[in-house]
Protein backbone atom coordinates (compact mmCIF):
# COMPACT_ATOMS: atom_id res chain seq x y z
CA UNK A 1 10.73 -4.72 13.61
CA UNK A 2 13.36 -1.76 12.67
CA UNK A 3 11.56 1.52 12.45
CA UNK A 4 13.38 4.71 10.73
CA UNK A 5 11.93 8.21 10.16
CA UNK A 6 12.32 9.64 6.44
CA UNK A 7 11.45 13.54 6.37
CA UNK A 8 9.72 12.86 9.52
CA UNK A 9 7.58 10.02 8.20
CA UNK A 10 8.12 6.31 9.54
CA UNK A 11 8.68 3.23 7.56
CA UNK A 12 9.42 -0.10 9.39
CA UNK A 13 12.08 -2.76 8.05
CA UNK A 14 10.72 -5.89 6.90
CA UNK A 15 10.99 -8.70 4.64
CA UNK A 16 8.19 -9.95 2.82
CA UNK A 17 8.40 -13.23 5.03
CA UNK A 18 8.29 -11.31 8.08
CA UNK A 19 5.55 -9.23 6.63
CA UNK A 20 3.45 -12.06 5.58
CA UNK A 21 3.87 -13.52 9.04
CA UNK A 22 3.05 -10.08 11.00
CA UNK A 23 -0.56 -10.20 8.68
CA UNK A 24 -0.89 -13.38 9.78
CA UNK A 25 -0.71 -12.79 13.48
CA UNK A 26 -2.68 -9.56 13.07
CA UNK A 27 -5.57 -11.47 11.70
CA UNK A 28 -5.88 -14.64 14.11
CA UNK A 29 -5.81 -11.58 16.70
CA UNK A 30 -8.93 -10.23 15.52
CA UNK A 31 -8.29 -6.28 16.33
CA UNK A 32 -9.09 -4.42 13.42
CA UNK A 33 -5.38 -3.07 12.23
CA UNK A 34 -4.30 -1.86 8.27
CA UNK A 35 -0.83 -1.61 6.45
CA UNK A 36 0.31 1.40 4.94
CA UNK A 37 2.97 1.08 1.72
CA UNK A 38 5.27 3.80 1.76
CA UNK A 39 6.84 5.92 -1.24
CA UNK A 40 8.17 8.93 -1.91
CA UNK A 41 5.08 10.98 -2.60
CA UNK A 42 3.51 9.63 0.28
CA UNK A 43 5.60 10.83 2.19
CA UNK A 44 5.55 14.49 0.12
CA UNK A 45 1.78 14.28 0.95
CA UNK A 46 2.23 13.28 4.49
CA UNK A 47 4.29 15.94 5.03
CA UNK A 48 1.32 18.47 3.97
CA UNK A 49 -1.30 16.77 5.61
CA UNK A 50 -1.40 15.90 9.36
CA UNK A 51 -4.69 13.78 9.25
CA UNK A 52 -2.52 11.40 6.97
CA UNK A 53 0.32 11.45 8.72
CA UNK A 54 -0.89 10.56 11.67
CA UNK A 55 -3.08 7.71 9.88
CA UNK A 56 0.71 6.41 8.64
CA UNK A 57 1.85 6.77 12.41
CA UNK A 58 -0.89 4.53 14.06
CA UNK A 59 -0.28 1.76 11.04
CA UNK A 60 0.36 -1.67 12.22
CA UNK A 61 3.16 -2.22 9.27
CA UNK A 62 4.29 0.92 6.83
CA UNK A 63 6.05 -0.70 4.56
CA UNK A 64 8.78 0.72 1.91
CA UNK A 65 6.97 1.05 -1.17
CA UNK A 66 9.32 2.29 -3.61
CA UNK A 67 12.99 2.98 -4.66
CA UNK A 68 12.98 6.59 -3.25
CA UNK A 69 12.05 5.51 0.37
CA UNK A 70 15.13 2.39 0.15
CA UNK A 71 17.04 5.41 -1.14
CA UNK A 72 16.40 7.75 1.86
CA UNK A 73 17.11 5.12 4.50
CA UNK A 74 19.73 3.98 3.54
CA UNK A 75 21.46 7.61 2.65
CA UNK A 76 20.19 8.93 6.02
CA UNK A 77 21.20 5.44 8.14
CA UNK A 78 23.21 3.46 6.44
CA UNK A 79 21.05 0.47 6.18
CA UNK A 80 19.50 -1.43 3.64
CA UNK A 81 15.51 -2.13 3.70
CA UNK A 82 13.58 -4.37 1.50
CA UNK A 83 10.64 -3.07 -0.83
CA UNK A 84 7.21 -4.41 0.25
CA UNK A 85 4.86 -3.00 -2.31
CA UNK A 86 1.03 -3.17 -2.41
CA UNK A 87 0.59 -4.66 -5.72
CA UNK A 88 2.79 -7.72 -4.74
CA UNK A 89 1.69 -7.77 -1.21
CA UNK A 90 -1.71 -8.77 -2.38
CA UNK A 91 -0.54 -11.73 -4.20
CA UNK A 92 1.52 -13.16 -1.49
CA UNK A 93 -1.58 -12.45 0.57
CA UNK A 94 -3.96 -13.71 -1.18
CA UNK A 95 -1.71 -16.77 -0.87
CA UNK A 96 -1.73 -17.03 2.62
CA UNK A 97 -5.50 -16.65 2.65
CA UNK A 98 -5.86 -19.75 0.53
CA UNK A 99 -3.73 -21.74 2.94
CA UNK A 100 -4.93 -20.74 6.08
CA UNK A 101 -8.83 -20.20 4.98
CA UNK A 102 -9.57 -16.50 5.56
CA UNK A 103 -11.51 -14.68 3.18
CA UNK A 104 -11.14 -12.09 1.51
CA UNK A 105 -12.79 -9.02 -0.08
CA UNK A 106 -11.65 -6.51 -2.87
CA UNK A 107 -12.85 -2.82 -2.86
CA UNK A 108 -11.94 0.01 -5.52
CA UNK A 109 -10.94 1.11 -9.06
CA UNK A 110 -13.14 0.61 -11.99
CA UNK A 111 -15.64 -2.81 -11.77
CA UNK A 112 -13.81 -4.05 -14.74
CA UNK A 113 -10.14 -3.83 -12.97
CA UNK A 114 -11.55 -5.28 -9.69
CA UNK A 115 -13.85 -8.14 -10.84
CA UNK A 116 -10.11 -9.20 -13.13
CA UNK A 117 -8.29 -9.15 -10.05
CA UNK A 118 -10.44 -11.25 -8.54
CA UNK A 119 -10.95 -13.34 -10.82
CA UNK A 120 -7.09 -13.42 -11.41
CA UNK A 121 -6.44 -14.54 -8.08
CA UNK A 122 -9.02 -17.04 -8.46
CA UNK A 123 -7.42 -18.59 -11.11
CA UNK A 124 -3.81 -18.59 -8.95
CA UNK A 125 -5.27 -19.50 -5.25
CA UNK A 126 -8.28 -21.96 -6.35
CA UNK A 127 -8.78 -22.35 -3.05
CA UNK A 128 -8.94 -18.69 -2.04
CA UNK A 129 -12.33 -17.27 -0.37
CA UNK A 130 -13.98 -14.34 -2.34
CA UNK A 131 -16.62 -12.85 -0.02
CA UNK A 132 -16.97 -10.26 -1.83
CA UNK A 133 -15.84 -7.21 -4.58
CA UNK A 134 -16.61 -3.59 -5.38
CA UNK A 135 -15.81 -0.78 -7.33
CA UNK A 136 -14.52 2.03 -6.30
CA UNK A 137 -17.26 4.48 -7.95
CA UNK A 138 -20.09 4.53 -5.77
CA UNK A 139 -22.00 7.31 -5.14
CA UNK A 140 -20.73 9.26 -1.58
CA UNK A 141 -24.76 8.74 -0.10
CA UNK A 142 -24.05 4.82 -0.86
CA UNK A 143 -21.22 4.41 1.50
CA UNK A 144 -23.17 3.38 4.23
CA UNK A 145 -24.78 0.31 1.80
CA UNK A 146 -20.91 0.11 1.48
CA UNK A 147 -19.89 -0.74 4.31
CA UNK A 148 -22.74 -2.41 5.29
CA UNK A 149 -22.28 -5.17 2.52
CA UNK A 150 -18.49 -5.68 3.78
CA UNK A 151 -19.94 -6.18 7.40
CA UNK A 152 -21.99 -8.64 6.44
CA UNK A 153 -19.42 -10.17 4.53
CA UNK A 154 -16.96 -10.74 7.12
CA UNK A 155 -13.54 -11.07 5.54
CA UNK A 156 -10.48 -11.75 7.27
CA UNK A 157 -8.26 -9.34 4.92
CA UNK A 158 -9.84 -5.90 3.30
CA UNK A 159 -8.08 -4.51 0.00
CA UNK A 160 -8.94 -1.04 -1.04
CA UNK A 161 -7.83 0.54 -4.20
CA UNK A 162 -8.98 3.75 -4.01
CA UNK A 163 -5.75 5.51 -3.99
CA UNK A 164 -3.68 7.62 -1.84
CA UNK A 165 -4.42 9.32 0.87
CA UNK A 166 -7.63 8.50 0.12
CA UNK A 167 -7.96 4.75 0.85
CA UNK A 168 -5.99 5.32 3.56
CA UNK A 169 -8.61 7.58 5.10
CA UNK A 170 -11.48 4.91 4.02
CA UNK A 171 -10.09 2.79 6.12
CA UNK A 172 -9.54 5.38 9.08
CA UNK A 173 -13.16 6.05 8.90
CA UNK A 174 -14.98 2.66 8.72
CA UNK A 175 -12.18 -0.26 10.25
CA UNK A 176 -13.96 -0.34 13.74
CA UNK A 177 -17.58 -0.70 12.25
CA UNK A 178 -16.03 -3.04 9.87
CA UNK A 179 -14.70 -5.15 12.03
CA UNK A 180 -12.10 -6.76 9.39
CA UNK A 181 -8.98 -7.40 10.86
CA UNK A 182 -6.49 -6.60 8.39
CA UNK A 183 -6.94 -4.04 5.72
CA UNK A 184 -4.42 -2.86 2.97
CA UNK A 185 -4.24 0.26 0.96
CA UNK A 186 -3.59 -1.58 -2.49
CA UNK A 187 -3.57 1.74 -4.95
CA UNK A 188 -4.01 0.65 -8.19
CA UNK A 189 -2.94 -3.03 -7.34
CA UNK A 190 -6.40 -3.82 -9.24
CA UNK A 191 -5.57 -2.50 -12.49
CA UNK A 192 -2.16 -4.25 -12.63
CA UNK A 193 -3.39 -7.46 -11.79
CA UNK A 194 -6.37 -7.57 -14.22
CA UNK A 195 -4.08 -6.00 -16.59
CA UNK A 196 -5.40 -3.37 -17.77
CA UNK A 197 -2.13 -1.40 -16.52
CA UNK A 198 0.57 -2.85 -17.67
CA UNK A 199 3.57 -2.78 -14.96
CA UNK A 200 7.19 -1.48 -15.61
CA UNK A 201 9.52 -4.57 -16.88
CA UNK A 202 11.48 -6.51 -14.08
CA UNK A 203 14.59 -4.52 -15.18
CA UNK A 204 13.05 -1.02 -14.63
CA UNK A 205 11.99 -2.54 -11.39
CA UNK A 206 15.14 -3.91 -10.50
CA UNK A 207 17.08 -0.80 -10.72
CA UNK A 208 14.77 1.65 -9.32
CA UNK A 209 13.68 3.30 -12.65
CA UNK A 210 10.09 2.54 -12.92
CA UNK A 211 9.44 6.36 -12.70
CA UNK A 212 10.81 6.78 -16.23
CA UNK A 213 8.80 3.84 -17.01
CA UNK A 214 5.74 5.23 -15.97
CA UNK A 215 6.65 8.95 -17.49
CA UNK A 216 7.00 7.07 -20.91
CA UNK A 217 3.74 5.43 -20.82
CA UNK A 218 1.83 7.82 -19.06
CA UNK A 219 3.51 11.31 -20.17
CA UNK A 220 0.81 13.26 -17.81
CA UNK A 221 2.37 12.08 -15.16
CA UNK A 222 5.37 14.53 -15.57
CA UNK A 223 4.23 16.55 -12.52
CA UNK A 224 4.12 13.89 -10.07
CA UNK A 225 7.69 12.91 -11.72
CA UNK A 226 9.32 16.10 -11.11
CA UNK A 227 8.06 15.79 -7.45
CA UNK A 228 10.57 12.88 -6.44
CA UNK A 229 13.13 15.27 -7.41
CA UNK A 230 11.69 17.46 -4.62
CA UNK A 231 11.73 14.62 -1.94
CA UNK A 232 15.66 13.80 -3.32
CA UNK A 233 16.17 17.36 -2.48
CA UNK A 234 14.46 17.65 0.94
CA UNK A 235 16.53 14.18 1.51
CA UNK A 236 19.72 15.36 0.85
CA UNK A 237 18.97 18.43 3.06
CA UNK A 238 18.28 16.38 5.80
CA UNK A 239 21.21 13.91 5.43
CA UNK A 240 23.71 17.03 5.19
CA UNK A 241 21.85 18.59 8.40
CA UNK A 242 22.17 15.51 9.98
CA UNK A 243 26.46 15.49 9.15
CA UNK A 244 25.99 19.40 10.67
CA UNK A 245 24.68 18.35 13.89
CA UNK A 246 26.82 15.98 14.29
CA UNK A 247 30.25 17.26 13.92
């Protein structure tokens, strides 16, 4: 596994194949580990917020997670890294659950986004094994009842939607009492799948403008917008102090 640094931050190089086979070995080994998807304002955040960052640095897998990440690697070395997102991670994953027989449990977003995930990949992996849902709006005294339902649970593979950097720290905070081996910071993976967010079309997808997808839909988003065009900055300062130090 290839491992580069954007703005400081690391992402690792993998396919989806190889990603679905590192999951796989990660949960027959039992050790409670958790997968991180990487994009630009993660890395923004990361940046401002060492408790995060070093949450990202201890990840088992920090996979790229958007077009401004691919950009940044492959301005700053040249090379060309596949997209792993969350919200078709847990498909693929789910997927492999089925087949091999571990279960699964879904935690975060709204009750009506998570129980239609659910029951979405229900209706895709038959064969998949449920132990278990959640919102994500619990009151903070209930997270010991929380966790405690999880434990008793006993999945194999943990998605939380709860958003960034805040699932992220969830996980932090509870995966040794847990117990699960394999958790995944999903974001709002839940409200895709159940569809009550629709997704940018293949073609925004394909070409990296999903941002302008999203700014159409969602107008209030313009502030988090404007911020890639911070990280493109900070990028291309990098990449040109890079060409500095090396001439």
């Amino acid at each position: 596994m290839r491992t580069y640094r954007v703005l400081g931050i690391r992402v690792d190089s993998l396919s989806f194949y190889d990603t679905l086979v590192e999951a796989e070995r990660l949960i027959i080994r039992g050790v409670p580990s958790y997968i991180v998807s990487l994009s630009a304002l993660t890395v923004l955040r990361a940046r401002t917020d060492p408790e995060f960052a070093s949450i990202i640095r201890k990840s088992a897998i920090v996979s790229c997670d958007g077009t401004g990440v691919k950009f940044a690697v492959q301005l700053l070395y040249g090379k060309n890294i596949r997209r792993v997102s969350g919200v078709d991670l847990l498909p693929h994953l789910c997927g492999l659950c089925a087949e091999r027989g571990f279960g699964v449990y879904f935690l975060g977003s709204k009750k009506e986004s998570v129980s239609g995930a659910v029951k979405m990949m229900k209706t895709r992996f038959p064969e998949l094994k449920v132990k278990g849902f959640c919102d994500g709006f619990y009151d903070e005294k209930n997270v010991k009842y929380v966790v405690s339902g999880i434990k008793k649970a006993a999945p194999q593979v943990l998605f939380i939607g709860l958003g960034q950097p805040a699932q992220e720290k969830w996980i932090n905070s509870h995966k040794a009492e847990l117990g699960v081996p394999l958790l995944l910071g999903v974001g709002g993976s839940f409200d895709v799948l159940s569809g009550h967010l629709r997704r940018a079309p293949y073609l925004f997808q394909k070409t990296g403008l999903e941002w302008a997808y999203r700014l159409f839909m969602e107008p209030w988003r313009i502030k988090r917008i404007l911020r890639l065009f911070d990280f493109l900055w900070l990028v291309l300062k990098e990449k040109y102090s890079i060409r500095r130090n090396n001439k």
